[in-house]
Protein backbone atom coordinates (compact mmCIF):
# COMPACT_ATOMS: atom_id res chain seq x y z
CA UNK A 1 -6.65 30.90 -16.97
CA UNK A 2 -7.91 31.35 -20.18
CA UNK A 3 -9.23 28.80 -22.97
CA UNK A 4 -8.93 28.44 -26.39
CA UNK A 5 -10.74 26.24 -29.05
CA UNK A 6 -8.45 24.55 -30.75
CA UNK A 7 -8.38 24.30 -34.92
CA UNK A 8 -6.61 22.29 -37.57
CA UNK A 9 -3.30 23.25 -37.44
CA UNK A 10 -3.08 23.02 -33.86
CA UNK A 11 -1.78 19.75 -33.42
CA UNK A 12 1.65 20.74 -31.44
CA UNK A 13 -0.35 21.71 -28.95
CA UNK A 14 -2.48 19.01 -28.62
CA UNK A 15 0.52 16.75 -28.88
CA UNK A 16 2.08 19.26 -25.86
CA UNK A 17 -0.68 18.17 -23.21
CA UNK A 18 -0.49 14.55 -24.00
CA UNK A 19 -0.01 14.36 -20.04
CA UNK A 20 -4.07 15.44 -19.51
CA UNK A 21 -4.99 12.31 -22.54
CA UNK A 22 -5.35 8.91 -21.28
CA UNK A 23 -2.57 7.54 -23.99
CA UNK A 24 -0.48 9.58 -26.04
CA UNK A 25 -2.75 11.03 -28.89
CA UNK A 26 -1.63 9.86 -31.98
CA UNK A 27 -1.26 12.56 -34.85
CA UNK A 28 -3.31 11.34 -37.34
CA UNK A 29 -6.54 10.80 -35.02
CA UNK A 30 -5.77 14.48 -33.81
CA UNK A 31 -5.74 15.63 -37.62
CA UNK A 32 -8.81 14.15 -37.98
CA UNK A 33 -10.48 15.10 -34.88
CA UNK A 34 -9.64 18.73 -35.39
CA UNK A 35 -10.95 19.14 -38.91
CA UNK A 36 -13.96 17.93 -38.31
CA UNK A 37 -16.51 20.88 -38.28
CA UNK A 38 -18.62 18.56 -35.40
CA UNK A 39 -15.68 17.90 -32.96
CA UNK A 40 -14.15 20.27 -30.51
CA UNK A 41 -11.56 20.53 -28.45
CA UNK A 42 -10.87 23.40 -25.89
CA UNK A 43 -8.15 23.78 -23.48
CA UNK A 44 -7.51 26.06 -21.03
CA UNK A 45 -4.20 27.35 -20.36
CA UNK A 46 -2.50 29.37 -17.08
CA UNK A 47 0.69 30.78 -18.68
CA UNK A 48 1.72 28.91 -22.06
CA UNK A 49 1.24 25.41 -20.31
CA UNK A 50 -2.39 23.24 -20.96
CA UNK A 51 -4.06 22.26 -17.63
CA UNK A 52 -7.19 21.03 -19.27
CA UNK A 53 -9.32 20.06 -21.98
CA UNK A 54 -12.88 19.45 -22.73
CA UNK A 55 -13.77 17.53 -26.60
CA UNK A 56 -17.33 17.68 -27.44
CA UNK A 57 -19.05 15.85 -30.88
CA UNK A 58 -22.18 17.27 -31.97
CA UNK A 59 -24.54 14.36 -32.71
CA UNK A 60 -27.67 14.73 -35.30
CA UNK A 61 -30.80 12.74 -35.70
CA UNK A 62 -33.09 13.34 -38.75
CA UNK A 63 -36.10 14.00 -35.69
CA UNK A 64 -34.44 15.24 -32.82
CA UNK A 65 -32.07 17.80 -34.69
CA UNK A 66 -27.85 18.28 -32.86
CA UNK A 67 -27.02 18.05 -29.84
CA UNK A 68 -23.27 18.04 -28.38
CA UNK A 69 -21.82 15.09 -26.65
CA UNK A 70 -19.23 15.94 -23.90
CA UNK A 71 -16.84 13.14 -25.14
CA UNK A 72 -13.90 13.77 -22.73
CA UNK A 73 -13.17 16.49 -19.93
CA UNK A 74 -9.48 16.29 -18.27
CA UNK A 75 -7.64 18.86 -15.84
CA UNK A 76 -4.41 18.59 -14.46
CA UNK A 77 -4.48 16.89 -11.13
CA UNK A 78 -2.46 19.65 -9.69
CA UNK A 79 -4.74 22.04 -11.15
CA UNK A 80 -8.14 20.71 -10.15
CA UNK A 81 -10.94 22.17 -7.99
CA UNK A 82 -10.45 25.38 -8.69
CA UNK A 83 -12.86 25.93 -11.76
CA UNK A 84 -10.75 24.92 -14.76
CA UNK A 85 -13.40 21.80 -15.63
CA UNK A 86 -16.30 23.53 -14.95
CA UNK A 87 -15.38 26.46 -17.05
CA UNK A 88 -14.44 24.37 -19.78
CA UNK A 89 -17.80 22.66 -19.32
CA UNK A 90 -19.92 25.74 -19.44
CA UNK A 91 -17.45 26.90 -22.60
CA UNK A 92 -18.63 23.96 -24.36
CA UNK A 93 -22.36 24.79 -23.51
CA UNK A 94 -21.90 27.82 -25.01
CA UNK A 95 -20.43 26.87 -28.53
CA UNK A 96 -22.98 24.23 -28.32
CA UNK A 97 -25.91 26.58 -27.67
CA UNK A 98 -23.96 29.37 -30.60
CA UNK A 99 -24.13 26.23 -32.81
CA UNK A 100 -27.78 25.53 -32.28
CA UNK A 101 -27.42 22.28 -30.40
CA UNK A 102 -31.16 21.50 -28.70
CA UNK A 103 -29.08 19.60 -25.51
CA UNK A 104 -26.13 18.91 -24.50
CA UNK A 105 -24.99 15.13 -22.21
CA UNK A 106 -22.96 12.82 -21.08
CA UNK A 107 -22.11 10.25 -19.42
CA UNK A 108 -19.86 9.46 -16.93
CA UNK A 109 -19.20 6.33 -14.20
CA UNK A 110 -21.96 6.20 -10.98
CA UNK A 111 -18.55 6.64 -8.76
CA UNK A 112 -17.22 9.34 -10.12
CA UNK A 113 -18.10 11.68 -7.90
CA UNK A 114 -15.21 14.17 -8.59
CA UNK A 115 -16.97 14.47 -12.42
CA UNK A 116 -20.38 14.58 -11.52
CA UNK A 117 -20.18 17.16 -8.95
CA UNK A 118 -17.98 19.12 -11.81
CA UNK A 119 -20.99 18.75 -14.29
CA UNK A 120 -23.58 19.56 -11.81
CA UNK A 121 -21.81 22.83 -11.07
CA UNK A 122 -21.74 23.43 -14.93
CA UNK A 123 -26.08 22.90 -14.80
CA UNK A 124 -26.30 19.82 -16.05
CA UNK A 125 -29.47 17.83 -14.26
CA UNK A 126 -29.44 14.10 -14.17
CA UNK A 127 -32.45 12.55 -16.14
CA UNK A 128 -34.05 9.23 -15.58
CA UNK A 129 -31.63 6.17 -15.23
CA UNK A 130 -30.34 4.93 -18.31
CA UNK A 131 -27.69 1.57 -19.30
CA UNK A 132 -24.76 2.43 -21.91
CA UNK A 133 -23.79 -0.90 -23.62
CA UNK A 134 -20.44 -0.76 -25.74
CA UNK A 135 -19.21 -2.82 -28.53
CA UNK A 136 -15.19 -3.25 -28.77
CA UNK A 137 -14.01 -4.08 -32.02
CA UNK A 138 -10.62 -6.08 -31.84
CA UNK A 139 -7.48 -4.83 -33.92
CA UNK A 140 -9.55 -1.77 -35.01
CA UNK A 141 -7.33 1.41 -35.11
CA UNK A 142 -9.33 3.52 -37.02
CA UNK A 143 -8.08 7.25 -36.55
């Protein structure tokens, strides 16, 4: 297995594991998402076929300084628990900590015990409890 981060340019291949997305990604989102200097996206590979991803956003804050958000972490369900999401978890630590991120989170559902027990493996600790809220903005397809 090996993993690669993934640069402008590199949108066939992103558009080749649309199996490990939720919905198909949509072209011009991944343009955008790979030019971005803050977002990341790296996938690990067994042969020439994708069997996981991991997109982090570094975040800043005029007081606190960057930190990277784990936005999304997918493996193949064939391929899981055997390493792949962990090593693309502590992959991401890494670029984070190269990129001089103070932290690195996320956040993930209380019953998904599949994803926590992947992060926990990677180090991450669980701090105090904390609510997310969300807003949803109807019709919005901004890419």
């Amino acid at each position: 297995m090996r993993i690669e981060r993934l640069a402008s340019g590199d949108r066939d291949t992103v558009a080749a594991a649309a199996a490990l997305f939720d919905t198909p990604p949509r072209a011009e989102a991944i343009e955008r998402f790979l030019a971005s200097h803050t977002h990341h996206l790296l996938m690990a590979f067994e042969g020439e076929g994708p069997v996981g991803f991991v997109t982090g956003v570094e975040t800043t804050h005029p007081d606190k300084g960057t930190e990277m958000f784990l936005y999304e972490l997918s493996v193949a369900p064939e391929h899981r628990r055997r390493g792949i999401g962990t090593a693309l978890v502590a992959e991401l630590g890494r670029l984070a900590r190269e990129r001089g991120c103070y932290a690195m989170w996320v956040a993930t559902d209380t019953d998904n015990t599949a994803a926590i027990a992947t992060y926990r493996s990677a180090g991450a600790s669980e701090p105090e409890a904390v609510v997310v809220l969300d807003w949803t903005f109807e019709g919005s397809q901004e890419t």
